[in-house]
C-alpha atoms as a PDB file:
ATOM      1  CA  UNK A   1       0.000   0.000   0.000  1.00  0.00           C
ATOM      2  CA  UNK A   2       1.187   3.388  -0.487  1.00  0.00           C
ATOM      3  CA  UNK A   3       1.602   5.763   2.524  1.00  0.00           C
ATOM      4  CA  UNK A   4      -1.648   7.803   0.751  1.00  0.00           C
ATOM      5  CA  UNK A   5      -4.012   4.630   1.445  1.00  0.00           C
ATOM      6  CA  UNK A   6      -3.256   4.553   4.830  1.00  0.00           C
ATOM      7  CA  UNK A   7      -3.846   8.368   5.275  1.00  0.00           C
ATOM      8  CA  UNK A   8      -6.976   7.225   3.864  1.00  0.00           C
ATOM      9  CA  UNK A   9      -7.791   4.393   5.864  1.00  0.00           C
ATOM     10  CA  UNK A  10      -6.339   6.171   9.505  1.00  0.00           C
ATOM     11  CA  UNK A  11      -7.103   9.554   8.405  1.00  0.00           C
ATOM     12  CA  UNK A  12      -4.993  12.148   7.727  1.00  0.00           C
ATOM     13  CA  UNK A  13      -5.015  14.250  10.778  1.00  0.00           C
ATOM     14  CA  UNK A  14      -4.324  10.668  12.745  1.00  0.00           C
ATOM     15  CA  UNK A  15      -1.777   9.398  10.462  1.00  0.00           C
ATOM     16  CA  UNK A  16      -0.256  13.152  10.323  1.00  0.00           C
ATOM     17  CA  UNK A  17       1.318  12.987  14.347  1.00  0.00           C
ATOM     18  CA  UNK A  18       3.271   9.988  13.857  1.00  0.00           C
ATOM     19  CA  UNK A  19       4.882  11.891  10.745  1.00  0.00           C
ATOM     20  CA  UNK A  20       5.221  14.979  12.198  1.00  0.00           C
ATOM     21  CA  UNK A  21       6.840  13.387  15.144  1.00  0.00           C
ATOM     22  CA  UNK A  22       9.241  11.315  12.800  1.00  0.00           C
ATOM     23  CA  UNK A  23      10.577  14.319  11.592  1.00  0.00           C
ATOM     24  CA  UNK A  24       8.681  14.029   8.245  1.00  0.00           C
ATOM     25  CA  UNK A  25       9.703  10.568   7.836  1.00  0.00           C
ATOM     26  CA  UNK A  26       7.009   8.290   6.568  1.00  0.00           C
ATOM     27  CA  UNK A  27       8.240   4.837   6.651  1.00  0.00           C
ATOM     28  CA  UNK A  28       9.053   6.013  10.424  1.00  0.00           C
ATOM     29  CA  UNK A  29       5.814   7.554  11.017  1.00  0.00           C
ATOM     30  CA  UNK A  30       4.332   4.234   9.336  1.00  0.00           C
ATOM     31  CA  UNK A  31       6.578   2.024  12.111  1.00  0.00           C
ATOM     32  CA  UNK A  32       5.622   4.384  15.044  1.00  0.00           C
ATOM     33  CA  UNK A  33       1.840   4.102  14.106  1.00  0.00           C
ATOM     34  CA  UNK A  34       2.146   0.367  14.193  1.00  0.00           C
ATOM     35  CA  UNK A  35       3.860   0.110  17.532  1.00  0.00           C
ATOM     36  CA  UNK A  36       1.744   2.358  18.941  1.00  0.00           C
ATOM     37  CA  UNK A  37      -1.045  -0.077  18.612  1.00  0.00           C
ATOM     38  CA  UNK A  38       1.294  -3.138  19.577  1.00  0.00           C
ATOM     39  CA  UNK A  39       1.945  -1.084  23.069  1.00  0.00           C
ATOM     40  CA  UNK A  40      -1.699  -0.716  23.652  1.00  0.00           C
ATOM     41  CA  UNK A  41      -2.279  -4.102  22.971  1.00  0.00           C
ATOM     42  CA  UNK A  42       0.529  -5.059  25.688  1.00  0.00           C
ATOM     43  CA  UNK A  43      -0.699  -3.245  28.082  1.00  0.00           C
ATOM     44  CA  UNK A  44      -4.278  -4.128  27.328  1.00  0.00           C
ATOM     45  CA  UNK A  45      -3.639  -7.521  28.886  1.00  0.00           C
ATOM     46  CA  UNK A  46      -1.667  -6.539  32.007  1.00  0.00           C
ATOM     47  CA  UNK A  47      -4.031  -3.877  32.559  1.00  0.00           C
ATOM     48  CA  UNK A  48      -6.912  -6.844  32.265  1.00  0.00           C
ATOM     49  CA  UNK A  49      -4.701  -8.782  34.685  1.00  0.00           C
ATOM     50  CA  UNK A  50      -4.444  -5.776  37.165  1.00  0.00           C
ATOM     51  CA  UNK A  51      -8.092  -5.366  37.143  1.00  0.00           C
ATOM     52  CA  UNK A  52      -9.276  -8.623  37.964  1.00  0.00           C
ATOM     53  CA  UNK A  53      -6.415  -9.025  41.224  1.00  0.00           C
ATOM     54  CA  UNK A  54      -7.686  -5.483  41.986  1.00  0.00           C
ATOM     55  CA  UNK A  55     -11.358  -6.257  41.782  1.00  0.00           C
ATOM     56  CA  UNK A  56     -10.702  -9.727  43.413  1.00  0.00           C
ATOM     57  CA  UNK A  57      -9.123  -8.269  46.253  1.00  0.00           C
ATOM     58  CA  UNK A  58     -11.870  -5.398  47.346  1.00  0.00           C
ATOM     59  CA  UNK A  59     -14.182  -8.231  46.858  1.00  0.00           C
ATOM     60  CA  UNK A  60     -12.995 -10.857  49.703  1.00  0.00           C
ATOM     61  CA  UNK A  61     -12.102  -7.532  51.604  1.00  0.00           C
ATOM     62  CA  UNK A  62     -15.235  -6.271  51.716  1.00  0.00           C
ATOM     63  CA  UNK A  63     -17.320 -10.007  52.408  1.00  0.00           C
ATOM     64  CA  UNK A  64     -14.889 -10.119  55.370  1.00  0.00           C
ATOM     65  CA  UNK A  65     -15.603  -6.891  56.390  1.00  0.00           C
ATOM     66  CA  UNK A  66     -19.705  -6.912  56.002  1.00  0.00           C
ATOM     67  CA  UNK A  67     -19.862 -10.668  57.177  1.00  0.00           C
ATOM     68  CA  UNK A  68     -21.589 -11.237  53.684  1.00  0.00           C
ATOM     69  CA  UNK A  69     -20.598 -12.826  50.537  1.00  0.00           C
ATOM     70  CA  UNK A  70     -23.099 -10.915  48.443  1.00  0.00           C
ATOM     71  CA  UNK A  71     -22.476  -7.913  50.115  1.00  0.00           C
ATOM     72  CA  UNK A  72     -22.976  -5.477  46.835  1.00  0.00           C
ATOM     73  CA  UNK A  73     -26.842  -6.780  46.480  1.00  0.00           C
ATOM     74  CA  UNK A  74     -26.925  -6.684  50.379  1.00  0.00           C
ATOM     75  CA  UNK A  75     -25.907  -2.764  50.702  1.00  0.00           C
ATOM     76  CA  UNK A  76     -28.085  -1.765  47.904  1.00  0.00           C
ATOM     77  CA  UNK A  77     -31.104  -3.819  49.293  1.00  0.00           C
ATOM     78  CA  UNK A  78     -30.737  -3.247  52.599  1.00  0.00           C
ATOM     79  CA  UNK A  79     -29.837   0.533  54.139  1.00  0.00           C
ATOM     80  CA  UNK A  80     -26.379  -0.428  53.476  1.00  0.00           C
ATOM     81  CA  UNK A  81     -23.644   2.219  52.762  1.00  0.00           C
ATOM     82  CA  UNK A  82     -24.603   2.384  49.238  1.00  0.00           C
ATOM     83  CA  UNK A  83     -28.387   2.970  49.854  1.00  0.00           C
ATOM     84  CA  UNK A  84     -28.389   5.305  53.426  1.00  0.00           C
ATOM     85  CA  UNK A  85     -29.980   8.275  52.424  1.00  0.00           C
ATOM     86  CA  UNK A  86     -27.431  10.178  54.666  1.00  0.00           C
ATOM     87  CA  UNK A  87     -24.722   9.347  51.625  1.00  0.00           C
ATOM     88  CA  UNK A  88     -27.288   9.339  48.455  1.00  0.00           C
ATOM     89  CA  UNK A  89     -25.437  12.029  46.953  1.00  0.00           C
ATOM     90  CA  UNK A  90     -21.898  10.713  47.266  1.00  0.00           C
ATOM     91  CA  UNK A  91     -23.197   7.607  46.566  1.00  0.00           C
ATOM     92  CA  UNK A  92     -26.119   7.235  43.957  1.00  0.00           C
ATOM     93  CA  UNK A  93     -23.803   6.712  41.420  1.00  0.00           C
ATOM     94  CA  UNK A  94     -22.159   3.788  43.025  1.00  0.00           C
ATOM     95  CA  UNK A  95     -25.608   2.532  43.702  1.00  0.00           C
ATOM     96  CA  UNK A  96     -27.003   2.865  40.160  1.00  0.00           C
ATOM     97  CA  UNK A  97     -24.113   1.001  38.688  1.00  0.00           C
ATOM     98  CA  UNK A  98     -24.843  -2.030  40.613  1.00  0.00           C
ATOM     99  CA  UNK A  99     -28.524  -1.852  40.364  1.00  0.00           C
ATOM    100  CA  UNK A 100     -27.916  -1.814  36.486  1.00  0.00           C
ATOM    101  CA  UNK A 101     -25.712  -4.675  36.679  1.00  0.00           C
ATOM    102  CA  UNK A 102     -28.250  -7.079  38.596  1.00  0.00           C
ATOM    103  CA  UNK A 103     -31.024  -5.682  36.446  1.00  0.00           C
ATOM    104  CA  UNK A 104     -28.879  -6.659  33.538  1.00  0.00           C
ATOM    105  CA  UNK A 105     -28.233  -9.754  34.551  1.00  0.00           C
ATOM    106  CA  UNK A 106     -31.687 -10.670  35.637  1.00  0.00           C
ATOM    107  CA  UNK A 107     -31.866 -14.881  35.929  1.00  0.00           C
ATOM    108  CA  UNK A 108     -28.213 -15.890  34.944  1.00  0.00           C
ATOM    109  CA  UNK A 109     -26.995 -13.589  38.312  1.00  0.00           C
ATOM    110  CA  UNK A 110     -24.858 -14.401  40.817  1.00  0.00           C
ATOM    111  CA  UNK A 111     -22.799 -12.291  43.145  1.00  0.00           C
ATOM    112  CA  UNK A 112     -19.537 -13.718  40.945  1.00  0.00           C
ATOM    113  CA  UNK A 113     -20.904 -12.291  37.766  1.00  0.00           C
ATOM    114  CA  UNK A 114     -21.793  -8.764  39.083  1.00  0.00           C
ATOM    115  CA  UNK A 115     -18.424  -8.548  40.660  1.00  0.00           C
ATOM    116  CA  UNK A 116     -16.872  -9.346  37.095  1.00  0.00           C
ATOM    117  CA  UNK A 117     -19.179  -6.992  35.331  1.00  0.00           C
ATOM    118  CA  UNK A 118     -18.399  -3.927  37.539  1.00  0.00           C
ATOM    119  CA  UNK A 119     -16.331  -1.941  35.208  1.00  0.00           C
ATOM    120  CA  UNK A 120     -12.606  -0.831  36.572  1.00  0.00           C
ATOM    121  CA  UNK A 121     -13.568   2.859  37.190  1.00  0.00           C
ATOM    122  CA  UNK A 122     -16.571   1.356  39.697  1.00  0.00           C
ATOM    123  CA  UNK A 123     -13.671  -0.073  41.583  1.00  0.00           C
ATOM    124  CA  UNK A 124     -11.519   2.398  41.488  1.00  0.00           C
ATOM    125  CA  UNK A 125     -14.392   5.126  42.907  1.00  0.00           C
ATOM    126  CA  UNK A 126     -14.762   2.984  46.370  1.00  0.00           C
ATOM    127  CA  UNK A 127     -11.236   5.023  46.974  1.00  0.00           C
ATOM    128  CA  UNK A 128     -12.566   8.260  46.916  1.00  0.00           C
ATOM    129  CA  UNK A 129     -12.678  10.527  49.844  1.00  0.00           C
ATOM    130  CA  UNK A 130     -16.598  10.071  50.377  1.00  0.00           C
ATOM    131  CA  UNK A 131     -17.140   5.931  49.790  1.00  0.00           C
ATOM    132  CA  UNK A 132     -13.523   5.103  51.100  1.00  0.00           C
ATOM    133  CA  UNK A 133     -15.062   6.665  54.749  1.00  0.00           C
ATOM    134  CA  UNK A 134     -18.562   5.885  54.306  1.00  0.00           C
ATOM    135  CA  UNK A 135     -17.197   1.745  53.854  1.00  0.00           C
ATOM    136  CA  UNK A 136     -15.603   1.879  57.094  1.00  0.00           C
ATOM    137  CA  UNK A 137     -11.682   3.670  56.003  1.00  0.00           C
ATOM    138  CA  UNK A 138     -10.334   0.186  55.696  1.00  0.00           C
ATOM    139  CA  UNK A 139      -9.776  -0.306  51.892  1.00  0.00           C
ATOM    140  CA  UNK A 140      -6.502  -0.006  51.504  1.00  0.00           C
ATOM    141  CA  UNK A 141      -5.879  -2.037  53.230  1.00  0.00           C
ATOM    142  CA  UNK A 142      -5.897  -4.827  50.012  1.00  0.00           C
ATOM    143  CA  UNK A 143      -2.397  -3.288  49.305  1.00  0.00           C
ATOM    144  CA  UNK A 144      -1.079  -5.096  51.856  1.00  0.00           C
ATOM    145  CA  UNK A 145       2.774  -4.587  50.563  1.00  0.00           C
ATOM    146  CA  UNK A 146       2.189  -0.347  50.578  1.00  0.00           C
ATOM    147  CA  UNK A 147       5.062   1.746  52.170  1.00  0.00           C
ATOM    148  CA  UNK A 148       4.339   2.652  55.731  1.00  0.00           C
ATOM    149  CA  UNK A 149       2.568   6.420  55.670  1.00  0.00           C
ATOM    150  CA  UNK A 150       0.818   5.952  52.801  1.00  0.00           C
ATOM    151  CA  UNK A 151      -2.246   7.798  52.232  1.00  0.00           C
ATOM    152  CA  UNK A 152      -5.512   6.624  50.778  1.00  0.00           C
ATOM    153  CA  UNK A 153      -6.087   9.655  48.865  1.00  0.00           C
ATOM    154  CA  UNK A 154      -2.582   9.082  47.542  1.00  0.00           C
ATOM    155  CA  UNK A 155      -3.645   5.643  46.237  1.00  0.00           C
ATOM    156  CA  UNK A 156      -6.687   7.312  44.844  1.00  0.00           C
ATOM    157  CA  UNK A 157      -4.933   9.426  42.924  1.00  0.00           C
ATOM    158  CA  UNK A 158      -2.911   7.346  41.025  1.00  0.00           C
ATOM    159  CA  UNK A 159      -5.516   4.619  40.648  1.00  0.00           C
ATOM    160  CA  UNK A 160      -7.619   7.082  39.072  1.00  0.00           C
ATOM    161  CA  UNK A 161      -4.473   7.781  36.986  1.00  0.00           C
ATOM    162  CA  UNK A 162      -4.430   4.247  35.984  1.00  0.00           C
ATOM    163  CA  UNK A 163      -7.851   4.277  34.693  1.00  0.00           C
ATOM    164  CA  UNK A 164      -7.909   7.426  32.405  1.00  0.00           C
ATOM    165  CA  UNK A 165      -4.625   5.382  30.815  1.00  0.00           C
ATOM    166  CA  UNK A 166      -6.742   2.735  30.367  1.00  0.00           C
ATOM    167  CA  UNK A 167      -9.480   4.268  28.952  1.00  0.00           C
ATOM    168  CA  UNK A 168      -7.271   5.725  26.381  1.00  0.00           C
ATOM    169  CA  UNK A 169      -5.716   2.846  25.219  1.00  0.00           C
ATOM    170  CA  UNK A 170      -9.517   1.711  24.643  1.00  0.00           C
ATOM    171  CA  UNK A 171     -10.531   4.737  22.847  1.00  0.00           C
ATOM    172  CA  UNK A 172      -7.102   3.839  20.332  1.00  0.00           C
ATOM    173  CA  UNK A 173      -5.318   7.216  21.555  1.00  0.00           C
ATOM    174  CA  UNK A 174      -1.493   7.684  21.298  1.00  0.00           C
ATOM    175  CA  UNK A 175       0.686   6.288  23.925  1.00  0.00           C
ATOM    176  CA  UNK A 176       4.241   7.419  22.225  1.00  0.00           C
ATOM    177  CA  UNK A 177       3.834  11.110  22.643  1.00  0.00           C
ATOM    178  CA  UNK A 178       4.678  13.943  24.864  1.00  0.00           C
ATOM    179  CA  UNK A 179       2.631  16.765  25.656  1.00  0.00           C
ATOM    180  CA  UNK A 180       4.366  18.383  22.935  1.00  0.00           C
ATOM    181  CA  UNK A 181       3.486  15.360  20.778  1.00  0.00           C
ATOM    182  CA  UNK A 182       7.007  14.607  19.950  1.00  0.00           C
ATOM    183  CA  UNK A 183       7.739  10.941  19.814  1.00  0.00           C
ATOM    184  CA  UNK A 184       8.279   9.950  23.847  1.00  0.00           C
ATOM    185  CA  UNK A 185       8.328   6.726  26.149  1.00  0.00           C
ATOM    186  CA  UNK A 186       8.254   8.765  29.180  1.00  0.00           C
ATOM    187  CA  UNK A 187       4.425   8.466  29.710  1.00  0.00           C
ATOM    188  CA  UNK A 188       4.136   4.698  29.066  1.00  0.00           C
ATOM    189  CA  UNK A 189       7.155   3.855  30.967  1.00  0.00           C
ATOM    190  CA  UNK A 190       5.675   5.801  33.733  1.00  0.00           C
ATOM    191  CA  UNK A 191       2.237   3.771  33.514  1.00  0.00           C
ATOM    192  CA  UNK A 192       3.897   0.870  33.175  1.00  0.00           C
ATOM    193  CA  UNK A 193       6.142   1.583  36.013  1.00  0.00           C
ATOM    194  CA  UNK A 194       2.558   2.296  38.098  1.00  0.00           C
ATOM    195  CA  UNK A 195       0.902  -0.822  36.756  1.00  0.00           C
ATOM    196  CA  UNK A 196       3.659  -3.163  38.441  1.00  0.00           C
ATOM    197  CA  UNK A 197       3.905  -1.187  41.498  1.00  0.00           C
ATOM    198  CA  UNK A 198       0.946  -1.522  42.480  1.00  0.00           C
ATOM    199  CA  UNK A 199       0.725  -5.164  41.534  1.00  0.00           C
ATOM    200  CA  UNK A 200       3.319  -5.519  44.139  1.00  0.00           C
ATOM    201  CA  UNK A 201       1.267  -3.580  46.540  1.00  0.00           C
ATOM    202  CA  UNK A 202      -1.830  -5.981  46.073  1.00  0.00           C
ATOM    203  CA  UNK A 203       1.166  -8.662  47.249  1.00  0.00           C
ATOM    204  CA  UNK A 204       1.940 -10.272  43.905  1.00  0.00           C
ATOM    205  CA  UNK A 205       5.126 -10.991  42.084  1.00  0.00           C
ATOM    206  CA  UNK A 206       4.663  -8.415  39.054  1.00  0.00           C
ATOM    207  CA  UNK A 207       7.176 -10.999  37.103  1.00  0.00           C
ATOM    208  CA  UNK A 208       5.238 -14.201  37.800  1.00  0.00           C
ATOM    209  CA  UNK A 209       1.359 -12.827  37.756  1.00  0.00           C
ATOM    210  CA  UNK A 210       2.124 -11.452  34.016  1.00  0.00           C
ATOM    211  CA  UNK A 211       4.427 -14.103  32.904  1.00  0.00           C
ATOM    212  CA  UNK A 212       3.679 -14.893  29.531  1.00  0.00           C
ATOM    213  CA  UNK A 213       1.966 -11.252  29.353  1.00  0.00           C
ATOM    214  CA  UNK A 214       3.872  -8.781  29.792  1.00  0.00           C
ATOM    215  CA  UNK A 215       6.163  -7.671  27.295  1.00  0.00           C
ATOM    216  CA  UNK A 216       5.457  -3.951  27.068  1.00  0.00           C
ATOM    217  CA  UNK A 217       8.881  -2.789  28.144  1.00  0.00           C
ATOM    218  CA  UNK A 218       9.838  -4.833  24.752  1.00  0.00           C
ATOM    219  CA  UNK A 219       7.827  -2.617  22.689  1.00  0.00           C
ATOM    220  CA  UNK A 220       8.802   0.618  24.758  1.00  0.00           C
ATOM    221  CA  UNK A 221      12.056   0.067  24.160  1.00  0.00           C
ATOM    222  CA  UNK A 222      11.008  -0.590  20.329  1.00  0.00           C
ATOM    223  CA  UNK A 223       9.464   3.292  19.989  1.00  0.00           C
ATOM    224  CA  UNK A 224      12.114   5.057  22.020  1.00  0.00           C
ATOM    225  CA  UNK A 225      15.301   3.363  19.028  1.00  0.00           C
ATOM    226  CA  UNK A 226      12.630   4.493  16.368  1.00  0.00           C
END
């Protein structure tokens, strides 16, 4: 193909930043676009990985903590600290995802399939200020390998971090740029950097959970020789 059918097929204001940031160089620009999307892809299943540990961990935290293994349909049901009018405006969002996700559901639903439904920003909210007090301050507490003094707003933060990556490796954004959109590893390597952190945290062997997985340095290491 020549470099005009994939300005066609990409676009031309897409396929334009990878040449710009080659230095006019499309064979580069056409190398950079394709690693791009081989990062995202890497990172699309450690990210996946991440999730699921994360998600798995709240969960047992939180049936320990309530003394209930369906404790999401419990504290929606039942004047819980999803559904106490004294938090409905901190927490009607939380509530509404969950009462989607049984409603969705319906017959085939089981407190295993609404946990695995929840998307990764639901789980990632229970940090905030309001829900990580309202559930009892005790969350993160999962990240049972996290440096002495640190705060829960701090893990917050960078969760919430974690998630607006992901979401833009869903939405098929850039990775490979800096805020100056010339060609850059800094941001991944930073995410990346984040990912396994708090993988570690959770009490898992970055190394040995994404064995198999994880070869995104590979690739960032790829774009930066480019």
């Amino acid at each position: 193909m020549k470099y005009a059918d994939y300005q066609k097929a990409f676009s031309y204001p897409r396929l334009d930043r990878y040449r710009i940031a080659c230095g006019g160089d499309r064979q580069k620009a056409l190398i950079l676009y394709r690693y791009n999307i081989r990062l995202c892809q890497k990172f699309y299943a450690i990210l996946g990985v991440f999730e699921i540990t994360l998600r798995n961990a709240i969960d047992s935290h939180y049936q320990t903590q309530f003394s209930e293994t369906n404790w999401l349909e419990m504290q929606v049901q039942y004047s819980g600290v999803f559904s106490d009018p004294i938090f409905q405006h901190g927490n009607y969002e939380s509530r509404k995802i969950i009462q989607s996700g049984i409603r969705k559901l319906n017959t085939k639903y089981s407190h295993d399939r609404l946990v695995s439904s929840l998307s990764f920003g639901f789980w990632v909210m229970l940090f905030n200020k309001l829900q990580f007090s309202v559930c009892g301050k005790t969350l993160h507490t999962v990240f049972t390998n996290r440096p002495t003094g640190t705060l829960p707003r701090e893990i917050y933060k960078e969760l919430d971090r974690i998630r607006d990556f992901r979401n833009r490796i869903a939405h098929h954004e850039p990775i490979c740029f800096d805020a100056m959109h010339h060609k850059n590893t800094a941001y991944a390597q930073r995410y990346y950097d984040l990912i396994r952190k708090y993988t570690d945290w959770l009490g898992y062997n970055p190394d040995q959970l994404f064995y198999g997985l994880d070869h995104a340095q590979d690739t960032i290491n790829k774009i930066a020789a480019i």
